[in-house]
Protein backbone atom coordinates (compact mmCIF):
# COMPACT_ATOMS: atom_id res chain seq x y z
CA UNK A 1 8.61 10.21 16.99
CA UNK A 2 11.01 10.52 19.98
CA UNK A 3 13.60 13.15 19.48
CA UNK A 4 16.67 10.77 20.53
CA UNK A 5 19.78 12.86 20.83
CA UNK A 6 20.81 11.55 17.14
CA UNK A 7 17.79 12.31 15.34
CA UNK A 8 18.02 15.74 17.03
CA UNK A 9 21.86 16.11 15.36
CA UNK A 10 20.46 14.70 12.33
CA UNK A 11 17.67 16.83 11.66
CA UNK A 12 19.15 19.68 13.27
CA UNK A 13 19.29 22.22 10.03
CA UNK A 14 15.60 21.68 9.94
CA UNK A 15 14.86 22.42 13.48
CA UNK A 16 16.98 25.82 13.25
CA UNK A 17 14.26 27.27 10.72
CA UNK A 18 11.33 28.20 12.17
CA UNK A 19 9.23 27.72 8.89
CA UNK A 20 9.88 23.78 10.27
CA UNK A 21 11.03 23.38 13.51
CA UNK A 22 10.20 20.39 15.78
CA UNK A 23 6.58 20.41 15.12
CA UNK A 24 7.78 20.32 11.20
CA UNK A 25 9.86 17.62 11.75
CA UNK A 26 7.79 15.40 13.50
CA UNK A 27 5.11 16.03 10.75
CA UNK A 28 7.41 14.71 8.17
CA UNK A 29 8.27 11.51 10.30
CA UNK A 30 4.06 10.88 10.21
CA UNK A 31 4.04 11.86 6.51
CA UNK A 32 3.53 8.61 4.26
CA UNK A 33 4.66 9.27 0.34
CA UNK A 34 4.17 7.37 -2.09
CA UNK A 35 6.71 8.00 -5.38
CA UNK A 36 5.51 6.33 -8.47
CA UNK A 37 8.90 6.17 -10.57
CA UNK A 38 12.19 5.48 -9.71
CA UNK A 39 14.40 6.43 -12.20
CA UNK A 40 15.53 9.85 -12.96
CA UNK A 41 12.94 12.52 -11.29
CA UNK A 42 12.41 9.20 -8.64
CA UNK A 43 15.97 9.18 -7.58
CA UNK A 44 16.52 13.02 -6.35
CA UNK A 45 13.31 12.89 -4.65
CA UNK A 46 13.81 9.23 -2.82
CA UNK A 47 17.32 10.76 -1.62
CA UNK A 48 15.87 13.81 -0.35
CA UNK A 49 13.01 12.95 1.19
CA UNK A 50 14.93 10.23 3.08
CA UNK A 51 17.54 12.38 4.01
CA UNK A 52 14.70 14.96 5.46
CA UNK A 53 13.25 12.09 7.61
CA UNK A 54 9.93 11.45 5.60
CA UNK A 55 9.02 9.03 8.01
CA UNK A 56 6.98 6.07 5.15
CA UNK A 57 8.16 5.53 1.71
CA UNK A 58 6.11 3.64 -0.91
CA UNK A 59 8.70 3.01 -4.00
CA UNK A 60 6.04 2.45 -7.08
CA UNK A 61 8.30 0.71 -10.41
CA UNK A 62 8.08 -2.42 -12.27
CA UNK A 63 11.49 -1.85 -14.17
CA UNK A 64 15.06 -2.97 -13.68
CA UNK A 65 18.50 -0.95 -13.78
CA UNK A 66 19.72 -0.69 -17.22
CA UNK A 67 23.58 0.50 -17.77
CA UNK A 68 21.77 3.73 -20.17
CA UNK A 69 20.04 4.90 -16.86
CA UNK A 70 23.14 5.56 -14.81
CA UNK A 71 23.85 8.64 -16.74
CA UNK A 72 20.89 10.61 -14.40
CA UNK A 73 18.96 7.77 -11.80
CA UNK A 74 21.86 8.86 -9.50
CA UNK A 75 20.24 6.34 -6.81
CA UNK A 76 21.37 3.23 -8.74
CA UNK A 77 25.05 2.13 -9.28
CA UNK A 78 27.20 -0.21 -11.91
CA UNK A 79 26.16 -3.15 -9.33
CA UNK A 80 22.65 -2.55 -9.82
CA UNK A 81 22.02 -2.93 -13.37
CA UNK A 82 19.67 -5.81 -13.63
CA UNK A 83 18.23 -5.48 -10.15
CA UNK A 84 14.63 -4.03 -9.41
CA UNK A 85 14.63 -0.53 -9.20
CA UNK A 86 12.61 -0.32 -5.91
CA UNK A 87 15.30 -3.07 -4.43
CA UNK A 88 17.90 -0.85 -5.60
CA UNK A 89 16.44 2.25 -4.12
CA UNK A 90 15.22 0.77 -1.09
CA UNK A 91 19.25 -0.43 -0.36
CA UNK A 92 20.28 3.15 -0.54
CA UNK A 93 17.70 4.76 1.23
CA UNK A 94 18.32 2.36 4.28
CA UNK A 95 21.89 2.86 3.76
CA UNK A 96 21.48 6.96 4.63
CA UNK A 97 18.58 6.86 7.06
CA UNK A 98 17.51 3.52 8.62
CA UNK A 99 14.68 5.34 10.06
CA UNK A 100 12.30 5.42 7.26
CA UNK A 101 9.99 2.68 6.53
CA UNK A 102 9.50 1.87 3.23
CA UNK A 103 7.19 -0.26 1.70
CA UNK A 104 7.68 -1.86 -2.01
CA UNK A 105 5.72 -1.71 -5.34
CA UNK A 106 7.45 -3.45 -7.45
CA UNK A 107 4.53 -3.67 -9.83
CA UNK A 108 2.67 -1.64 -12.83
CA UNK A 109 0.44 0.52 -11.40
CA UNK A 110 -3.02 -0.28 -13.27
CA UNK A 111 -6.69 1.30 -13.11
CA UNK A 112 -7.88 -1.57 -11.40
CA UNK A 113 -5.20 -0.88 -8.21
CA UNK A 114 -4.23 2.85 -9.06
CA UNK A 115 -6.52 4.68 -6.62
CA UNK A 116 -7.01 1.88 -3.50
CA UNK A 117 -2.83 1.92 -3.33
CA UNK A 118 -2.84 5.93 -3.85
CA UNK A 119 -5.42 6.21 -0.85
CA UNK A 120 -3.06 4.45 1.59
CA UNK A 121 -0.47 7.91 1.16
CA UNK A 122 -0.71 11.35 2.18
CA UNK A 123 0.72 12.39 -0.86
CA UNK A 124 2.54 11.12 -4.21
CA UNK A 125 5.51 12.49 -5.60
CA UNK A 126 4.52 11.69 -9.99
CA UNK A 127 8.09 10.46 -11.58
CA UNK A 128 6.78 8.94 -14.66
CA UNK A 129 7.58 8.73 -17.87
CA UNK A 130 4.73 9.08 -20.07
CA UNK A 131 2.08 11.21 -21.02
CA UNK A 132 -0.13 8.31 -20.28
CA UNK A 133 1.24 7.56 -16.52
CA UNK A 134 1.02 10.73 -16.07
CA UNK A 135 -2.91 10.96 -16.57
CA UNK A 136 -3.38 7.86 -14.66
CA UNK A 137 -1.33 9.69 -11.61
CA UNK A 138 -3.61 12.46 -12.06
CA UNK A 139 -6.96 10.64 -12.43
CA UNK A 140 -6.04 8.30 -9.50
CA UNK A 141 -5.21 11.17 -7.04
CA UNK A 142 -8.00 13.27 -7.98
CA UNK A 143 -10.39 10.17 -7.33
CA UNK A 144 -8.61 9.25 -4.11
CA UNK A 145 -8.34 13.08 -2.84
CA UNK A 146 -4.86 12.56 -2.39
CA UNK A 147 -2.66 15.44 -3.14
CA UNK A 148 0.22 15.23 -5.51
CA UNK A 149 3.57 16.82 -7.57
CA UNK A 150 3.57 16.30 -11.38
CA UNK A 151 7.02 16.56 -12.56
CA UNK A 152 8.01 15.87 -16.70
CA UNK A 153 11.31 16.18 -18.36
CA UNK A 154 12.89 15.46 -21.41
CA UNK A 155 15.91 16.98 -23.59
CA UNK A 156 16.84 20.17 -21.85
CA UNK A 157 13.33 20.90 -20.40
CA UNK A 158 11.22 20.14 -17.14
CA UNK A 159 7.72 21.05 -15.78
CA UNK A 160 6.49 21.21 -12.40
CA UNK A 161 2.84 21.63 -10.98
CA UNK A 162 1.37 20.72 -7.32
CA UNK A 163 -1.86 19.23 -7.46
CA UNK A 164 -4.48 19.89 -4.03
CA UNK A 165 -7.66 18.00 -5.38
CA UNK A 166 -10.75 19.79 -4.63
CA UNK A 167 -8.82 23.22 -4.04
CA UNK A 168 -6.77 23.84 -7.82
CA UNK A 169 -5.82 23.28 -10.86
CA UNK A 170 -5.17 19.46 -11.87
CA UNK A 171 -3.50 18.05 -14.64
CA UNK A 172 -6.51 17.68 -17.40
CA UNK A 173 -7.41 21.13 -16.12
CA UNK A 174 -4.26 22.46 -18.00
CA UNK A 175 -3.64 19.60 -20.83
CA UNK A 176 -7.09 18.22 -20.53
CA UNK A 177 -6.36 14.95 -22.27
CA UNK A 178 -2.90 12.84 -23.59
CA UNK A 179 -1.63 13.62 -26.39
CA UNK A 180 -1.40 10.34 -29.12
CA UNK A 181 1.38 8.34 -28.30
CA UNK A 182 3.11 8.72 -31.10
CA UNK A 183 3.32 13.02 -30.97
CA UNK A 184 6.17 12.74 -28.61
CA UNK A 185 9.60 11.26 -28.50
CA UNK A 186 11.11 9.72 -25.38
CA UNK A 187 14.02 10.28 -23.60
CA UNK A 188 15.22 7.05 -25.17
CA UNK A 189 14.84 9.04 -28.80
CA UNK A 190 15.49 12.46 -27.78
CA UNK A 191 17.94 12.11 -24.87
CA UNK A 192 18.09 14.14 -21.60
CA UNK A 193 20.89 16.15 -20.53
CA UNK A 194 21.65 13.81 -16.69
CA UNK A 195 21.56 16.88 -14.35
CA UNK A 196 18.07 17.97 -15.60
CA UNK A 197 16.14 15.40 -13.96
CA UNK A 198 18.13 16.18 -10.90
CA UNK A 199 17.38 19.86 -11.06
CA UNK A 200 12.90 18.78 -11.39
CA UNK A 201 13.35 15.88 -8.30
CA UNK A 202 14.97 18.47 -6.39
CA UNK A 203 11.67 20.73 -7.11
CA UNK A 204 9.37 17.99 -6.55
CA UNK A 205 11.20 16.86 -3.09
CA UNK A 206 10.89 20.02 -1.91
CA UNK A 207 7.16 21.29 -2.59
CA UNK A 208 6.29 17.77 -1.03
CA UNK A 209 8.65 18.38 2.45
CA UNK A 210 6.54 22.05 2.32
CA UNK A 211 3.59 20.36 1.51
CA UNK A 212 3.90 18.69 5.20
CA UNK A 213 5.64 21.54 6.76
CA UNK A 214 3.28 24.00 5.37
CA UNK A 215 6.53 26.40 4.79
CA UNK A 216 6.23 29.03 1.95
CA UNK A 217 3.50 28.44 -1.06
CA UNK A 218 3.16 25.56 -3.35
CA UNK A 219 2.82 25.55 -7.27
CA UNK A 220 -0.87 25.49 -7.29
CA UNK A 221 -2.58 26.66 -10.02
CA UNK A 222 0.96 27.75 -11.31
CA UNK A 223 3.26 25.65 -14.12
CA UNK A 224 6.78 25.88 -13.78
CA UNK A 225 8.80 25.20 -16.67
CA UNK A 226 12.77 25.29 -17.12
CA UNK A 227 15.10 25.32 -19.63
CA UNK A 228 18.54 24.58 -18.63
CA UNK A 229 20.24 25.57 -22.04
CA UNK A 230 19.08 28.94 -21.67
CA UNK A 231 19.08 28.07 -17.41
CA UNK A 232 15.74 30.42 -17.80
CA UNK A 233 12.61 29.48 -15.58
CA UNK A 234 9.10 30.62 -16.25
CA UNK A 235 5.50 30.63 -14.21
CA UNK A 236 2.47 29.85 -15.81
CA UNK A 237 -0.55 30.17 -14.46
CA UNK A 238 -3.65 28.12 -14.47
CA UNK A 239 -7.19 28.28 -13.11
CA UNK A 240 -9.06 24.72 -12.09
CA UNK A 241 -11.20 24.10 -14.92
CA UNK A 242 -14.92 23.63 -13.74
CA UNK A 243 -15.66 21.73 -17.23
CA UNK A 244 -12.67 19.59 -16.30
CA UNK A 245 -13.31 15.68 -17.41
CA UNK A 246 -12.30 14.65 -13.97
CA UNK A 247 -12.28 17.23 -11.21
CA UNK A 248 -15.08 19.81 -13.20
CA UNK A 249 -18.58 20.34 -11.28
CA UNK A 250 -19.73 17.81 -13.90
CA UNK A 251 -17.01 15.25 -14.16
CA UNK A 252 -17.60 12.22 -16.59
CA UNK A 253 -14.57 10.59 -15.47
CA UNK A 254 -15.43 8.72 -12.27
CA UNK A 255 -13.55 5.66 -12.38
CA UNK A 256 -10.27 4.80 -14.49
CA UNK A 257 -10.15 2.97 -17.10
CA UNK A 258 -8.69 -0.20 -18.31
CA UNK A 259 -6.39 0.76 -20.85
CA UNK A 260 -4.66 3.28 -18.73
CA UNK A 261 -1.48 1.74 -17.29
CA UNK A 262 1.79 2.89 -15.96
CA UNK A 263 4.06 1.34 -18.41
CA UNK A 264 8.13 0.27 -17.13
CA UNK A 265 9.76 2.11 -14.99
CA UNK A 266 6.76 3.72 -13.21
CA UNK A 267 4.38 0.34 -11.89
CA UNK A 268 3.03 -0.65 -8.41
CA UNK A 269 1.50 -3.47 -7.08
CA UNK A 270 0.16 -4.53 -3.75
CA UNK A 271 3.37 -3.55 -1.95
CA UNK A 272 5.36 -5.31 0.36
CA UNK A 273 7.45 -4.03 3.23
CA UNK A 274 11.27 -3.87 2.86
């Protein structure tokens, strides 16, 4: 990365902390993340970690813009209802830093491509919204080795936990398994208050930009829940599970399986550069 007199103006409030610095920022310009979800954890963290000068995006969602998700995917507008989410994020993105490449998934991310399009990051940012997508994230990065934050919200609620394969607690080390679909509403049947997927991306944005930097300590082994009715924050905290199913010393899950699919609004495919 050359340190042109813009990008030094640009990135300037990063350079002035020394937990970052120059040596920070030009890790984050060689940092490629991958965000699978674009919608309401998905927007905060596309926004940020453009803004910080992440230097490759991969944008991972099958869905379009619907009018209902313009109450908290702040990266979509009115316009954009109908459009592909990663088209629609990819326009903004551009729009506040033309630096960052970004490279397109507008597909369902699927066992059979989950972990060889996971393995071309250095780190995915999980902005699902389903138990199930969220178990495939998991699965796929433990497989691949590639690090990852896990981010859920719904109602008045959120959860965050950062995932280091190999060194801590992963997500079946905690949950161990999905719950049945049916156990748990949606935000389409429940409802989310807008700013509370705002307030999770922001988390998730920022353990991945100190994931790079290596600034401060990352939620390893360590759940963070919220709950923004009560704006009260707890730490929970986990051990890696050595009889875990995928991740254990034993594991019996070695490859993922076929009915395991990120359904709308969290899908990849191949990719394509925009």
């Amino acid at each position: 990365m050359e340190f042109t007199e813009e990008r030094q103006e640009r990135y300037s409030r990063h350079i002035l902390l020394k937990e970052v610095g120059v040596e920070g920022q030009k890790k984050l310009w060689n940092a490629k993340v991958l965000l699978v979800g674009v919608g309401g954890l998905g927007s905060p963290v596309a926004l940020y970690l453009a803004a910080a000068g992440v230097g490759t995006l991969g944008l991972a969602d099958g869905d379009r813009v619907w009018l209902s998700n313009l109450q908290r995917q702040v990266i979509h507008h009115t316009p954009d209802v109908g459009r592909l989410k990663v088209e629609s994020a990819a326009e903004k993105i551009r729009a506040m830093n033309p630096d960052v490449r970004l490279i397109l998934h507008p597909e369902r991310l699927v066992a059979a491509n989950a972990v060889g399009i996971v393995r071309r990051y250095d780190f995915v940012v999980d902005a699902t919204d389903s138990f199930q997508s969220k178990f495939l994230v998991n699965d796929a990065c433990v497989l691949a080795g590639v690090p990852f934050s896990h981010g859920g919200v719904l109602r008045f609620q959120g959860q965050a936990l950062t995932v280091i394969p190999g060194r801590s607690a992963c997500i079946r080390c905690v949950f161990e398994a999905p719950p049945p679909a049916d156990a748990f509403l949606s935000c389409s049947q429940e409802g989310i208050l807008g700013a509370v997927p705002g307030m999770l991306g922001t988390l998730q944005a920022a353990e991945t930009l100190k994931y790079f930097t290596g600034a401060g300590r990352l939620l390893t082994d360590t759940l963070l829940t919220f709950d923004a009715l009560t704006m009260t924050f707890r730490r929970v905290p986990f051990k890696k599970n050595p009889r875990c199913a995928v991740c254990g010393e034993a594991p019996t899950i070695r490859a993922l399986r076929d009915d395991e699919e990120c359904k709308a609004g969290s899908g990849a495919g191949h990719g394509r550069e925009a």
